[in-house]
Protein backbone atom coordinates (compact mmCIF):
# COMPACT_ATOMS: atom_id res chain seq x y z
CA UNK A 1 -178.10 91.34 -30.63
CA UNK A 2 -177.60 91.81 -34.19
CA UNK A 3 -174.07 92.05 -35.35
CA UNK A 4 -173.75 95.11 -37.68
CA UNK A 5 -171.33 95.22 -40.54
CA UNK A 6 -168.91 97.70 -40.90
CA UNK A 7 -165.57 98.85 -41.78
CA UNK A 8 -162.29 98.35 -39.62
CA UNK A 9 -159.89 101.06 -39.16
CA UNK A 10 -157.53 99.16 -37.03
CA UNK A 11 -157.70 95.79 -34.65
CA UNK A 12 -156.92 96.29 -31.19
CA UNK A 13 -153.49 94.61 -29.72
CA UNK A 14 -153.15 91.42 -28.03
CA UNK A 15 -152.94 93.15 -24.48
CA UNK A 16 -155.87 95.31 -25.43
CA UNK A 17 -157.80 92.36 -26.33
CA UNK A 18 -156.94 90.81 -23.21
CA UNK A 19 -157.78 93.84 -21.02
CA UNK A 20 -161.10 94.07 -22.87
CA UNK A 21 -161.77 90.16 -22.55
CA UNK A 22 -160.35 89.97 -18.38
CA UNK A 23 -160.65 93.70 -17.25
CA UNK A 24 -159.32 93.94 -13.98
CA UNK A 25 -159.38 96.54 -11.04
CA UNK A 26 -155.98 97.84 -10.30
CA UNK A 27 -154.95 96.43 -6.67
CA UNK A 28 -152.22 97.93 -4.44
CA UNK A 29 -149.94 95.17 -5.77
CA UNK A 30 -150.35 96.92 -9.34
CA UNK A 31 -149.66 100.19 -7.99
CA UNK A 32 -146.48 98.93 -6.18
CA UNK A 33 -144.92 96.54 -9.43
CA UNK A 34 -146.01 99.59 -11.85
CA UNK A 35 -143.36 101.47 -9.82
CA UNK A 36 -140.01 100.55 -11.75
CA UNK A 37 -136.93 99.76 -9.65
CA UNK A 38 -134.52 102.33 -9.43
CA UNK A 39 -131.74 101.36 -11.49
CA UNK A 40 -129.36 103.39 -10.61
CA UNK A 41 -128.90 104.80 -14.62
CA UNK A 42 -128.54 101.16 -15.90
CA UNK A 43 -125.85 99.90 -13.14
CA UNK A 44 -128.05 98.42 -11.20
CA UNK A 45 -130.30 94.91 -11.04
CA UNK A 46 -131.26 92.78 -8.75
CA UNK A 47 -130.37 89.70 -7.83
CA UNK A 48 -133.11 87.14 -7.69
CA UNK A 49 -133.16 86.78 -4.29
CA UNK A 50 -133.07 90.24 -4.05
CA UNK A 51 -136.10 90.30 -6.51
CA UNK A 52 -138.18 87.21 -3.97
CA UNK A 53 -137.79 89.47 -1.26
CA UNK A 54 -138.59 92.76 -2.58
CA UNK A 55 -141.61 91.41 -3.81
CA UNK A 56 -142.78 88.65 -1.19
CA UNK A 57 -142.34 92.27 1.20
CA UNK A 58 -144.39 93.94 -1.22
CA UNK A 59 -147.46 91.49 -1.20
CA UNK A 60 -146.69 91.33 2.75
CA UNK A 61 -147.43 95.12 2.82
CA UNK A 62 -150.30 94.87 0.15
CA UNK A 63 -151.99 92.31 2.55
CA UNK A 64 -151.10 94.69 5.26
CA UNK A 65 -149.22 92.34 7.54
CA UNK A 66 -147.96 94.85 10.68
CA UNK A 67 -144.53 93.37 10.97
CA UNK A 68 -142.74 91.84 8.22
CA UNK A 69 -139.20 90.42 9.14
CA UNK A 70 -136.27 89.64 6.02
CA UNK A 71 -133.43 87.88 7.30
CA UNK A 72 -130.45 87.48 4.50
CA UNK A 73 -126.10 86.81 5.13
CA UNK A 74 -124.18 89.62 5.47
CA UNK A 75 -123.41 90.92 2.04
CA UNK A 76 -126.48 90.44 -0.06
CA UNK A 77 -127.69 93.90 -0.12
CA UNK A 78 -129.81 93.80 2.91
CA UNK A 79 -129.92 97.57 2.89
CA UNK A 80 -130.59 97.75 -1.01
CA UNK A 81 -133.52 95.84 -0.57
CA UNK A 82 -135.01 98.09 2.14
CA UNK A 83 -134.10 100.76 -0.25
CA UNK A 84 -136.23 99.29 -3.77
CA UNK A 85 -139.11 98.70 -0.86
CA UNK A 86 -138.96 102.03 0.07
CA UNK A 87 -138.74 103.55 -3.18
CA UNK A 88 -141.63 101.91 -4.56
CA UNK A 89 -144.11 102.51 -1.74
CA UNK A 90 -142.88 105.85 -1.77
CA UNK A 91 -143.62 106.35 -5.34
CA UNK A 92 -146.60 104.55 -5.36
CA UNK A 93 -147.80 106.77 -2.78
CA UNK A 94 -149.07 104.60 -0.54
CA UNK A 95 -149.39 105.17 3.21
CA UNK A 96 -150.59 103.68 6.24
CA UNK A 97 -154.42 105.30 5.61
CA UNK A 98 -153.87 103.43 1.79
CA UNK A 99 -155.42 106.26 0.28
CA UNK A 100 -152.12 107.21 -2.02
CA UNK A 101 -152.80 110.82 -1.51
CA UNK A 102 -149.50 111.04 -0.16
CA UNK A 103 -145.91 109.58 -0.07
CA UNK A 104 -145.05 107.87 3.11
CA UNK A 105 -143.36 109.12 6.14
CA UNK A 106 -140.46 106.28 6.50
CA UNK A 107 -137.91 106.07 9.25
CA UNK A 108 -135.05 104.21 8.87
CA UNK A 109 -133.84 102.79 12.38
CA UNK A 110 -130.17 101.15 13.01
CA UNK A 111 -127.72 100.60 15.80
CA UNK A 112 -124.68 102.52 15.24
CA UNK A 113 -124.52 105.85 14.03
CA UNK A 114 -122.08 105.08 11.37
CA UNK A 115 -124.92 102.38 9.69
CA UNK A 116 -127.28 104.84 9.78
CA UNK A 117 -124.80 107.74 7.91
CA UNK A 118 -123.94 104.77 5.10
CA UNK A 119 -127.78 103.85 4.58
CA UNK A 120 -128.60 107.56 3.92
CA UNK A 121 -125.29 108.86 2.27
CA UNK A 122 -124.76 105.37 -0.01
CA UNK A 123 -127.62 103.77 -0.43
CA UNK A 124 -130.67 106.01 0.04
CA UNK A 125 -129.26 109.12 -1.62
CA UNK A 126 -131.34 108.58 -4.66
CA UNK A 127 -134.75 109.99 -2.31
CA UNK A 128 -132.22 113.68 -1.53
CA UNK A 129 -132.82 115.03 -4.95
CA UNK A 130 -135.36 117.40 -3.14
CA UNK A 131 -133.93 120.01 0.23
CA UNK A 132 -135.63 118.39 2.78
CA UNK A 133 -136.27 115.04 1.85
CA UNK A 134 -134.35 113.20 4.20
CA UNK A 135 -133.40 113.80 7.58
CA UNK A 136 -130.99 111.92 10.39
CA UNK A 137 -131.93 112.54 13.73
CA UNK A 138 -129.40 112.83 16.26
CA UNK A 139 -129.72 113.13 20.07
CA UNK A 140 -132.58 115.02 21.04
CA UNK A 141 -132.54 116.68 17.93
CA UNK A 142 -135.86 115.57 15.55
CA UNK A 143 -134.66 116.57 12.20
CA UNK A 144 -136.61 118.18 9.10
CA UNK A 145 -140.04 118.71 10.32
CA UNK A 146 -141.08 118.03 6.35
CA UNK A 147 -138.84 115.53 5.60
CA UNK A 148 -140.64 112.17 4.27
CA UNK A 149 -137.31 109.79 5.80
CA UNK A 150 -136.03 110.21 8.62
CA UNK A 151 -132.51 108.03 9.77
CA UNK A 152 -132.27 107.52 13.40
CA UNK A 153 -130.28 105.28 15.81
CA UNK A 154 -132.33 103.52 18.52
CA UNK A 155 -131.07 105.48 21.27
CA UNK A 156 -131.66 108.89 19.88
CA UNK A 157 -135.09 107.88 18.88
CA UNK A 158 -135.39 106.87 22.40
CA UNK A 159 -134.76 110.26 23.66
CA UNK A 160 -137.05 112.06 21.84
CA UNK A 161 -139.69 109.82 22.14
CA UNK A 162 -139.04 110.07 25.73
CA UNK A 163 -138.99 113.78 25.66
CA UNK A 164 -141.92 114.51 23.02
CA UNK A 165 -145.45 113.38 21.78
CA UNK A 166 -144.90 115.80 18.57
CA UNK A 167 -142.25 113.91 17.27
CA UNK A 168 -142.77 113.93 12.96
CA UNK A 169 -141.02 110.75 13.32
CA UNK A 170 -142.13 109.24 16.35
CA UNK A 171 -144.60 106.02 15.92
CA UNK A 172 -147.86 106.95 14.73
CA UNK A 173 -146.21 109.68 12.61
CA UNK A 174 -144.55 107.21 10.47
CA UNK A 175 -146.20 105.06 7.48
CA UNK A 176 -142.67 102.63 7.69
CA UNK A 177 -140.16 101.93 10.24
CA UNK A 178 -137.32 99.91 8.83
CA UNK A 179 -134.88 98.41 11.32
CA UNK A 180 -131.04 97.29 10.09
CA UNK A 181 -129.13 95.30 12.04
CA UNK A 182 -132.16 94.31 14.71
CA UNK A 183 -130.22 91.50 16.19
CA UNK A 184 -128.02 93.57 18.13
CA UNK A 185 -129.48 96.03 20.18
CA UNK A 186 -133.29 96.11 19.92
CA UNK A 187 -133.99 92.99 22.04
CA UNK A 188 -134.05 94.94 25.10
């Protein structure tokens, strides 16, 4: 190869050098930390333990472990976390057939109805900017059929799966289950 002489009109940038000298395919681990966290307009950051498990749960679900279990104290944003997991899976796209040609169907399990009312009302209301979005299911009632999150105690998720096959948020409808508080009532 002969080098040919010529004139520069501008030199490339240290991270387009780099890109040009280590190209690399973009994994689903890219796709998930491309997805910024949702700050909450600023007020919002998280807390480095926060930031291990949101990502260590992130590479768990990139390697696509089936179960992945975080245990943290009471008080250290438990529910927050589940929340930045959610978000950026959902706006990464991904799904359980990890062809990101569509957000995720996510339920969101708990124990009492009152935990499930906070997580959706306080802590989740960032994903109800769109009618429909997200759902709680109560009794035998199933909720939104197009809604991408569902909320759901155990028991009423009991009864429905119990009573129907056609459940939109019944397992093997779902990309995500997330369950709060699973020391309580899910042992039996």
């Amino acid at each position: 190869d002969k080098a040919i002489e010529c004139d520069v009109e501008n030199f490339p940038t240290p991270d387009e050098l780099w890109n040009m000298t280590f190209p690399k395919e973009q994994t689903i681990l890219d796709r998930f930390f491309a997805v910024p966290y949702e700050d909450r307009g600023g007020s919002w950051q998280p807390r480095y333990y926060q930031n291990n498990a949101i990502n260590k749960t992130l590479e768990a679900v990139a390697d696509d472990k089936k179960r992945i279990l975080l245990t943290l104290a009471t008080g250290t944003g438990k529910t927050a976390i589940a929340f930045q997991i959610a978000w950026k899976l959902f706006h990464s796209k991904w799904n359980i057939q990890k062809d990101f040609s569509r957000s995720p169907r996510i339920l969101f399990l708990a124990d009492r109805r009152n935990l499930v009312v906070q997580a959706k009302e306080e802590t989740f209301e960032k994903f109800l900017s769109s009618v429909q979005m997200a759902t709680i299911i109560e009794g035998r009632k199933m909720g939104a059929e197009d809604a991408r999150i569902g909320f759901s105690t155990y028991q009423s998720m009991l009864a429905i799966i119990n009573d129907s096959s056609t459940c939109p948020f019944c397992i093997g409808h779902v990309d995500l289950i997330i369950v709060d508080e699973a020391h309580r009532s899910l042992f039996n």
